[in-house]
N, C-alpha and C. Protein backbone atom coordinates (compact mmCIF):
# COMPACT_ATOMS: atom_id res chain seq x y z
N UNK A 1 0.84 -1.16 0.00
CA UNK A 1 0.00 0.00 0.00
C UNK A 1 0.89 1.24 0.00
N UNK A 2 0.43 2.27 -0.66
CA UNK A 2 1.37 3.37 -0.71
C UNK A 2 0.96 4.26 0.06
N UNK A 3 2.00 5.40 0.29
CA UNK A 3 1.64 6.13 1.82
C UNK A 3 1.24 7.89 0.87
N UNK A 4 0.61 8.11 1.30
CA UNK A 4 0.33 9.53 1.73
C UNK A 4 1.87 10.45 0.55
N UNK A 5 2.67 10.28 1.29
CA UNK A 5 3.54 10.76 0.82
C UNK A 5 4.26 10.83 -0.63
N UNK A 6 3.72 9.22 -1.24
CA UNK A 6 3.78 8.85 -2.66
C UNK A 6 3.06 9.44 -3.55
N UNK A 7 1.86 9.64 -2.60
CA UNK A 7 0.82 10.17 -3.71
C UNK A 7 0.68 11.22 -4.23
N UNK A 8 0.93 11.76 -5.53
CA UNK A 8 0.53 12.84 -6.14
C UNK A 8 -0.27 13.51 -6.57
N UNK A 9 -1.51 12.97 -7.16
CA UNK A 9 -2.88 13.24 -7.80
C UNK A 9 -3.87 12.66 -6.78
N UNK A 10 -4.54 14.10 -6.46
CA UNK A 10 -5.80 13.61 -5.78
C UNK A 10 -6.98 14.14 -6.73
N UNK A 11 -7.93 13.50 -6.31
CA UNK A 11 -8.97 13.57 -6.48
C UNK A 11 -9.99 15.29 -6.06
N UNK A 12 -10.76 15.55 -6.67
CA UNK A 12 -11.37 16.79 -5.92
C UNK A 12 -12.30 16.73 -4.47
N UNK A 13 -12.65 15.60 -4.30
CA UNK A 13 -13.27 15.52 -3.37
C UNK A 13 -13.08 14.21 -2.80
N UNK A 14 -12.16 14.15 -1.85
CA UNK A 14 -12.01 13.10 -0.98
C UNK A 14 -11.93 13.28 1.06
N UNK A 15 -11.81 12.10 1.43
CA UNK A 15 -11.92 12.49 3.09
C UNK A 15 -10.15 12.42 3.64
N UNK A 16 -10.44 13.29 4.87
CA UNK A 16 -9.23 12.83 5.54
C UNK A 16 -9.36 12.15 6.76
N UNK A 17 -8.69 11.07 7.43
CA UNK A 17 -8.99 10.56 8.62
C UNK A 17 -7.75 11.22 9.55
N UNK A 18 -8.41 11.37 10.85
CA UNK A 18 -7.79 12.24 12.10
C UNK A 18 -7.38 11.61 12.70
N UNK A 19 -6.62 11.36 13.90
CA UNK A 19 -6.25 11.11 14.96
C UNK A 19 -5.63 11.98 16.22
N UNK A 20 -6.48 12.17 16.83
CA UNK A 20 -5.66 13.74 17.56
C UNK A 20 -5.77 14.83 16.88
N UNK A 21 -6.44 15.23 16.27
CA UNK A 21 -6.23 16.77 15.30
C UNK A 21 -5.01 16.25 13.93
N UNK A 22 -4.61 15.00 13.51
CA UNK A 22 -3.26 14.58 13.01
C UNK A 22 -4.27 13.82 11.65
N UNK A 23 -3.28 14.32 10.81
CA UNK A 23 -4.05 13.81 9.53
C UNK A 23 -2.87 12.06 9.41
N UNK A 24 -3.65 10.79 9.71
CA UNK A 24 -2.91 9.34 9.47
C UNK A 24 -3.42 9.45 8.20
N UNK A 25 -4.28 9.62 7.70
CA UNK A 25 -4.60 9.04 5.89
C UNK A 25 -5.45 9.37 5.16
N UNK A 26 -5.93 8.75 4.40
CA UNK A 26 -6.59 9.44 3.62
C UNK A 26 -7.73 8.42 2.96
N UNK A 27 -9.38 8.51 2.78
CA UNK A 27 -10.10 7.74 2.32
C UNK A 27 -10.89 8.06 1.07
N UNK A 28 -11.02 6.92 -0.16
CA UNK A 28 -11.53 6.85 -1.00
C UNK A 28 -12.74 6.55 -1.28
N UNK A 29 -13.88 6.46 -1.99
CA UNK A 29 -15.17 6.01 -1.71
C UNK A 29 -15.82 5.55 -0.60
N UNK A 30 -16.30 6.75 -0.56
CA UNK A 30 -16.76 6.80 1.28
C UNK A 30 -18.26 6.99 1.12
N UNK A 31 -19.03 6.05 1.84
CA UNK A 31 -20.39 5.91 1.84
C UNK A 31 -21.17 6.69 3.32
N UNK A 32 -21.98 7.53 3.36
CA UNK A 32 -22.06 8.07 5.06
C UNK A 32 -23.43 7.30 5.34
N UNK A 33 -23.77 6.57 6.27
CA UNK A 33 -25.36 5.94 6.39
C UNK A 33 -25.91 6.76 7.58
N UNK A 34 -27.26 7.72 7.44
CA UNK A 34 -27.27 8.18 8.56
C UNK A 34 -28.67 7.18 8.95
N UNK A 35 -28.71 6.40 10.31
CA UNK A 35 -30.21 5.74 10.91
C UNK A 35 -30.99 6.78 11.96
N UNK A 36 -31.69 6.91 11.75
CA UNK A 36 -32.64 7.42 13.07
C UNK A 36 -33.34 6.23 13.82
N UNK A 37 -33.38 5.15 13.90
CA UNK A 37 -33.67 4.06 14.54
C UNK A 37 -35.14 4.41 14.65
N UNK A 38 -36.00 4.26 13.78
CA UNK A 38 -37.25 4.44 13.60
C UNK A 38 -37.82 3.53 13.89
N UNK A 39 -38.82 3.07 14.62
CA UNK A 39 -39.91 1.70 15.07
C UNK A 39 -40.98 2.35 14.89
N UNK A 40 -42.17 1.57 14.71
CA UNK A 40 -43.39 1.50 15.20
C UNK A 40 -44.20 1.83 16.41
N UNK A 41 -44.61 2.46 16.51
CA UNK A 41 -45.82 2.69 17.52
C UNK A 41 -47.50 2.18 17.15
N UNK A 42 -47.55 1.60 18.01
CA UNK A 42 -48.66 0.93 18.00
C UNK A 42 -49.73 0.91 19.13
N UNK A 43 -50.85 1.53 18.83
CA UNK A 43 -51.83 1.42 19.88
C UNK A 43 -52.52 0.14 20.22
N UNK A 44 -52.91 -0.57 21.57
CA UNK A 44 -53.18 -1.27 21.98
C UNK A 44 -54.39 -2.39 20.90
N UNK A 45 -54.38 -3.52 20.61
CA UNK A 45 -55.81 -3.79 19.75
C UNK A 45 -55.54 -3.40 18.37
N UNK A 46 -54.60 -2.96 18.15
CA UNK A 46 -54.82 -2.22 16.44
C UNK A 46 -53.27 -3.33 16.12
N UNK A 47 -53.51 -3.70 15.19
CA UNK A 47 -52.13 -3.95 14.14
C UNK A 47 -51.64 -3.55 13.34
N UNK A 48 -52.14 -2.11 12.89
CA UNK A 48 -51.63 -0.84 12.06
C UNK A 48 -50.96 0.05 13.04
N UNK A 49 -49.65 0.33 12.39
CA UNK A 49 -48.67 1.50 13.77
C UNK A 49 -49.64 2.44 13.21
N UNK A 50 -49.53 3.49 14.39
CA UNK A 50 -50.00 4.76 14.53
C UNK A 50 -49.02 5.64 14.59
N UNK A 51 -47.56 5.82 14.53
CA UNK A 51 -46.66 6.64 14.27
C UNK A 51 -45.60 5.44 13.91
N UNK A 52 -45.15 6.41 13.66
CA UNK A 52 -43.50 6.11 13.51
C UNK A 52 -41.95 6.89 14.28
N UNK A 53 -41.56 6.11 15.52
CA UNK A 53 -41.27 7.46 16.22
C UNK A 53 -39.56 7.15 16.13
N UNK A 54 -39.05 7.79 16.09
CA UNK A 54 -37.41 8.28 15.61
C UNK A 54 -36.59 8.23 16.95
N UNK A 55 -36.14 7.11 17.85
CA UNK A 55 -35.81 7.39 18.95
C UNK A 55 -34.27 7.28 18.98
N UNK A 56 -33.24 7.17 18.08
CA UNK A 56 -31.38 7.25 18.29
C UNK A 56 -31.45 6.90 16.68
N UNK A 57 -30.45 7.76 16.59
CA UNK A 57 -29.59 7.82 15.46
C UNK A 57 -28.06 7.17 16.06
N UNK A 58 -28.03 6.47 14.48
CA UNK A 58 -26.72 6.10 14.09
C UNK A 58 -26.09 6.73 13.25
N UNK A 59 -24.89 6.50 13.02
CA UNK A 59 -23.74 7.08 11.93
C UNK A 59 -22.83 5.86 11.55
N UNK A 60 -23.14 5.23 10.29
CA UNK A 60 -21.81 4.67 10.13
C UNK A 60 -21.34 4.68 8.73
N UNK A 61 -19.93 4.84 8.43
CA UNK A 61 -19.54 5.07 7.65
C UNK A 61 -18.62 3.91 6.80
N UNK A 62 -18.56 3.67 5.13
CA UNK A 62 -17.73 2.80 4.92
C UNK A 62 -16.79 3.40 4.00
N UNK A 63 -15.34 3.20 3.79
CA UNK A 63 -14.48 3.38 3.19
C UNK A 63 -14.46 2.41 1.88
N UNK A 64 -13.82 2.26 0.56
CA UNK A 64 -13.52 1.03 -0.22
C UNK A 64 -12.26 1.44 0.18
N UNK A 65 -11.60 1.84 0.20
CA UNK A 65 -9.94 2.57 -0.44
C UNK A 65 -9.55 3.32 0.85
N UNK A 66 -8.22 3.26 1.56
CA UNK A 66 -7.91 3.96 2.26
C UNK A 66 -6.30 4.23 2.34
N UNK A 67 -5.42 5.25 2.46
CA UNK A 67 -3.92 4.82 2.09
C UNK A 67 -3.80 5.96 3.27
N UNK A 68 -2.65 5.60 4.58
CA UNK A 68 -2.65 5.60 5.36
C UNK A 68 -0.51 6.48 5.57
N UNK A 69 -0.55 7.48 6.28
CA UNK A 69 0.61 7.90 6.45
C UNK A 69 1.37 7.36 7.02
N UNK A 70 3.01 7.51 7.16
CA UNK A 70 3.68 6.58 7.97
C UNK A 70 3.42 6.83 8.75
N UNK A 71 3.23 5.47 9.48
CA UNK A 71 3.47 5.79 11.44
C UNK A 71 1.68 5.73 11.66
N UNK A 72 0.65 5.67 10.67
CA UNK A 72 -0.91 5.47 10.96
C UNK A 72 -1.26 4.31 11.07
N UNK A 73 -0.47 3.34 10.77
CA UNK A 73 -0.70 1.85 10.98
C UNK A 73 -0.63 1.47 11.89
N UNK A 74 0.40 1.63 13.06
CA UNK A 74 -0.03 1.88 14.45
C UNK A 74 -1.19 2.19 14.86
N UNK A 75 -1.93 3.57 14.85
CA UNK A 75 -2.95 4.14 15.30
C UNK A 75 -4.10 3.36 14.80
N UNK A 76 -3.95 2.89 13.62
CA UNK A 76 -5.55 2.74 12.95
C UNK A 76 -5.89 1.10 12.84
N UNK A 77 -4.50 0.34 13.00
CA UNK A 77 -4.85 -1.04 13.11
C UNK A 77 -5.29 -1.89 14.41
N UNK A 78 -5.06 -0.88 15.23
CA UNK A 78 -5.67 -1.48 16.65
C UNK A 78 -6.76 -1.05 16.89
N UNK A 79 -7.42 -2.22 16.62
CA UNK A 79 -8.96 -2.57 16.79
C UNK A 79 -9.27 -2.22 18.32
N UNK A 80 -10.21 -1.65 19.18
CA UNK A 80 -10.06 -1.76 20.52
C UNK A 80 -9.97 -2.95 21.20
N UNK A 81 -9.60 -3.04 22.28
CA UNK A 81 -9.26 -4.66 22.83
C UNK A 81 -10.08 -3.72 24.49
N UNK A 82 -9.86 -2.76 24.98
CA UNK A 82 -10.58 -2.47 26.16
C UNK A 82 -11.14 -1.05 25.62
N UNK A 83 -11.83 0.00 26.46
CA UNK A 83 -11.81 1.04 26.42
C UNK A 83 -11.15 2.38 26.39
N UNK A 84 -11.07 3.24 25.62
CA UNK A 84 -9.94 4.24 25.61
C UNK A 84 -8.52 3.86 24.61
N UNK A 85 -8.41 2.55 24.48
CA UNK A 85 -7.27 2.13 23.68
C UNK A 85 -7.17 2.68 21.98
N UNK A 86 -8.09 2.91 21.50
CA UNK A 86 -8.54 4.32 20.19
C UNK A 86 -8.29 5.74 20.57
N UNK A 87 -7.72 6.47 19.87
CA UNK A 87 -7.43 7.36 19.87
C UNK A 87 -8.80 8.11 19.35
N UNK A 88 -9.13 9.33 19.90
CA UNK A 88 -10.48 10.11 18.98
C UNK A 88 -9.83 10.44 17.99
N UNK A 89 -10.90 9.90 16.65
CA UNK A 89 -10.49 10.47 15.50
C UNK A 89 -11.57 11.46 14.63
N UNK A 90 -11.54 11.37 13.64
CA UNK A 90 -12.32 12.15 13.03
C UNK A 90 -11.75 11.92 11.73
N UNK A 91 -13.08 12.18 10.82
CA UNK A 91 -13.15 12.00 9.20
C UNK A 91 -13.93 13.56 8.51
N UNK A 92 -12.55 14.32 7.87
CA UNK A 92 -13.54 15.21 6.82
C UNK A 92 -13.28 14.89 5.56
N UNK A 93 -14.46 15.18 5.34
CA UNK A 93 -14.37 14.83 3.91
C UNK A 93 -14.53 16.37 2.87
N UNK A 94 -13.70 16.56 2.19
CA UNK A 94 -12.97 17.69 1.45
C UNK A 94 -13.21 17.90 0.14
N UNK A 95 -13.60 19.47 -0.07
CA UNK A 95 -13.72 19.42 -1.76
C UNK A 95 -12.47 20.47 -1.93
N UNK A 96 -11.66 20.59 -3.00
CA UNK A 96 -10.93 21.27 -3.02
C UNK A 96 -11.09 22.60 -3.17
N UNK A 97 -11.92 23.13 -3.72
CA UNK A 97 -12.77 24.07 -4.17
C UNK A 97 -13.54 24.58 -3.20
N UNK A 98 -14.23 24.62 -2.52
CA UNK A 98 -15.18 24.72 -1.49
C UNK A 98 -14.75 24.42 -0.05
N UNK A 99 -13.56 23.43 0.04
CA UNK A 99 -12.93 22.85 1.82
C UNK A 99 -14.10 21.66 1.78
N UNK A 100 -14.17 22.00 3.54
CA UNK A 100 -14.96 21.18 4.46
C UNK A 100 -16.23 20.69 3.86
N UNK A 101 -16.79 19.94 3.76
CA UNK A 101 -17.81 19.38 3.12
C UNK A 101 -18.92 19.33 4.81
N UNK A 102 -18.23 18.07 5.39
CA UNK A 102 -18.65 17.31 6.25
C UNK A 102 -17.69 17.29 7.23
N UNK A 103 -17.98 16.81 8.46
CA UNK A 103 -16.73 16.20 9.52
C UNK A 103 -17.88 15.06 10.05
N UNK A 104 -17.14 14.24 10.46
CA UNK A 104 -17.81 13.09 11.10
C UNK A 104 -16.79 13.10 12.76
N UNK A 105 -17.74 13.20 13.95
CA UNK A 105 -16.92 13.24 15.03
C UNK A 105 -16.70 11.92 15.77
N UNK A 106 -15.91 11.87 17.19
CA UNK A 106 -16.08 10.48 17.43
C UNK A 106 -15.86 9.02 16.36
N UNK A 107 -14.75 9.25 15.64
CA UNK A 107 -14.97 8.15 14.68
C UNK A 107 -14.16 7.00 15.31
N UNK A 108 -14.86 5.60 15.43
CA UNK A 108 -13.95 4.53 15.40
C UNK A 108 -14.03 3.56 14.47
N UNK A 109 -12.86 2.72 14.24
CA UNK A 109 -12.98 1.64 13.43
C UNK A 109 -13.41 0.73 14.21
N UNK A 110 -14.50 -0.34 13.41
CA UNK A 110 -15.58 -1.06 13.11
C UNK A 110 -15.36 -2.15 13.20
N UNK A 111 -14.70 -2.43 11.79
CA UNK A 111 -14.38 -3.84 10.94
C UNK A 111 -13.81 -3.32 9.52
N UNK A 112 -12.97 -4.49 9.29
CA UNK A 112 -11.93 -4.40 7.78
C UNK A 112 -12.47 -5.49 7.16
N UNK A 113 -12.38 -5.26 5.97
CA UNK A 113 -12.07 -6.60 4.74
C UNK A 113 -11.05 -6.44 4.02
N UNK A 114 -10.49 -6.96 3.51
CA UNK A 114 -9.85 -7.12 2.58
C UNK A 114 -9.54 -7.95 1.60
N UNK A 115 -9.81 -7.51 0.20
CA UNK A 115 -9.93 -8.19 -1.09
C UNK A 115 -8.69 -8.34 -1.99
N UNK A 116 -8.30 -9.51 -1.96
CA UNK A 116 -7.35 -9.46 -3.17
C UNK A 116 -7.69 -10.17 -4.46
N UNK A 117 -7.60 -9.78 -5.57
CA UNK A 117 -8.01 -10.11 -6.55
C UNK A 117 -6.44 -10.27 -8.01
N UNK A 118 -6.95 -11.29 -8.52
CA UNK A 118 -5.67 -11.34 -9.73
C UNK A 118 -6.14 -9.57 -10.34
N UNK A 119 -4.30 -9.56 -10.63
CA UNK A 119 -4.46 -8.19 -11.86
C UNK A 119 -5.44 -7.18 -11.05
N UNK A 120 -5.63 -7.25 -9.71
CA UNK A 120 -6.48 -6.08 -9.60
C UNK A 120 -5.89 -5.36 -8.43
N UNK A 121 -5.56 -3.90 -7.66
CA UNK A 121 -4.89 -3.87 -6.80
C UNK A 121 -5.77 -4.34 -5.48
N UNK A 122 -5.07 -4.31 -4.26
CA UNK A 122 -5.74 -4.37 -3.21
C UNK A 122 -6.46 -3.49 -2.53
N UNK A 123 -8.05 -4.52 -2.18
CA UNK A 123 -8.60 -3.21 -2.24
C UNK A 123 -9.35 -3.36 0.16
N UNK A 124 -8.65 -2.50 -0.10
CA UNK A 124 -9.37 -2.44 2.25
C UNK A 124 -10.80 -1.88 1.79
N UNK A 125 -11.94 -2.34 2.59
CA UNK A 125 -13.28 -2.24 3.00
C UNK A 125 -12.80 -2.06 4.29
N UNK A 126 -13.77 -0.57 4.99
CA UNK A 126 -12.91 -0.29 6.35
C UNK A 126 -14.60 0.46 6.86
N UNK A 127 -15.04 -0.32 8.02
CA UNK A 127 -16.00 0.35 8.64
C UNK A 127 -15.91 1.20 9.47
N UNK A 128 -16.78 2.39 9.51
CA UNK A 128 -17.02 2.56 10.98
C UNK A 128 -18.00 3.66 11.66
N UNK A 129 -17.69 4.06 13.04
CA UNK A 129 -19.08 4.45 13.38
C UNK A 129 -18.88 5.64 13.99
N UNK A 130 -19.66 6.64 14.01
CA UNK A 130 -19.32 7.91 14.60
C UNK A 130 -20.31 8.57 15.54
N UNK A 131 -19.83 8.93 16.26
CA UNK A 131 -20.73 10.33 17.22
C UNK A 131 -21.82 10.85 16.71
N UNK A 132 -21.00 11.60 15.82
CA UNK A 132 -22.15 12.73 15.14
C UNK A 132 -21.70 12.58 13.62
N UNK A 133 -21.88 13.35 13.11
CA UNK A 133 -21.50 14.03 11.29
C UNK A 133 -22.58 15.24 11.37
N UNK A 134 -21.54 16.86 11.16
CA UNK A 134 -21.98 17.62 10.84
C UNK A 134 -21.54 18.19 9.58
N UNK A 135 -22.50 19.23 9.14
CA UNK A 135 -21.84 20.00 8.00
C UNK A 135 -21.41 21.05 7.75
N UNK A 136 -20.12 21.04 6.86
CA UNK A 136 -19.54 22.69 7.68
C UNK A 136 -19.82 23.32 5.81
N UNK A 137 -19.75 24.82 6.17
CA UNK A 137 -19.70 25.78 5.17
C UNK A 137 -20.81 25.46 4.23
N UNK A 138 -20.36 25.63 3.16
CA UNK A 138 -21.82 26.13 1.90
C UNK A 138 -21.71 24.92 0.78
N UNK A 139 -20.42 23.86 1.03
CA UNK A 139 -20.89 23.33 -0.41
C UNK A 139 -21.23 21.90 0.36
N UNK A 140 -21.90 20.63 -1.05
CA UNK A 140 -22.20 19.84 -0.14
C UNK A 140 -23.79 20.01 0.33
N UNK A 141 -24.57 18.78 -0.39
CA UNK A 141 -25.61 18.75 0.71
C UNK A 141 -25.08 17.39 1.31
N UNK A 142 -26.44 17.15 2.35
CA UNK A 142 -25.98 16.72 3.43
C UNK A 142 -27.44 16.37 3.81
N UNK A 143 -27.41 14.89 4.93
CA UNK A 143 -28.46 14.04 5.37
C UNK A 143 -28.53 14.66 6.67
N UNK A 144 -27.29 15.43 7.37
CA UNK A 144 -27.20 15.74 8.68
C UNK A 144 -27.46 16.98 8.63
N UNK A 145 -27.02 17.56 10.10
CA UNK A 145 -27.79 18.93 10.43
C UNK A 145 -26.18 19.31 10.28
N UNK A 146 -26.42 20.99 9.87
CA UNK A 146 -25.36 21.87 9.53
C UNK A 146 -24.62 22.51 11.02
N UNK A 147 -23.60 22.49 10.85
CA UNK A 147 -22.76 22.72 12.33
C UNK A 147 -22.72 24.35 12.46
């Protein structure tokens, strides 16, 4: 995998992942899922809900592609094993033109995959889940509320 430092050509709109205020890397096709954990309400005798009520939101986010600075492989490959052992991170995701798109707060990693394929490069599937996701400045819409 190549680092941060190799890379020359970016893209116009991609994310950065944080650690400490510290940019470890950098992510490619990034999917944001926002849940409001919506159920049913149902009045007593009836089997038709009568609302639909919105009680916790989720945030989780997936990466395909992620290429990681020296010295982030440390930080980002340790899965938690107790509490506190993650560093707070954070994911913005960036237009060049415009900046800040989004920030996602509270971010931890999830779960990885990883695909290898003939003739094809390697590709990390990298989950994960966040606090919040707000939206900063003017470009960019957005599923979340504006910060």
């Amino acid at each position: 995998m190549a680092t941060i430092r190799e890379q020359t050509v970016f893209h116009a709109n991609h994310a950065v992942l944080k650690a400490n205020g510290v940019a470890i890397g950098r992510l490619q096709n990034v999917q944001v899922s926002v849940d409001s954990g919506a159920d049913y309400v149902y009045e007593v005798g009836s089997i038709d809900p009568v609302e639909i009520n919105h009680n916790r939101r989720a945030y989780r986010i997936t990466a395909q592609t992620f290429v990681l600075r020296q010295g982030g492989h440390a930080v980002f490959h340790k899965f938690p094993q107790k509490l506190g052992e993650v560093p707070a991170m954070t994911i913005e995701f960036l237009d060049r033109d415009t900046g800040t798109y989004w920030i996602a707060l509270g971010v931890e990693p999830v779960g990885q995959t990883v695909n290898v394929s003939a003739n094809q490069r390697v590709a990390h599937n990298v989950q994960f889940m966040a606090l919040a996701v707000q939206q900063k400045g003017s470009g960019g819409g957005s599923p979340v509320g504006r910060a």
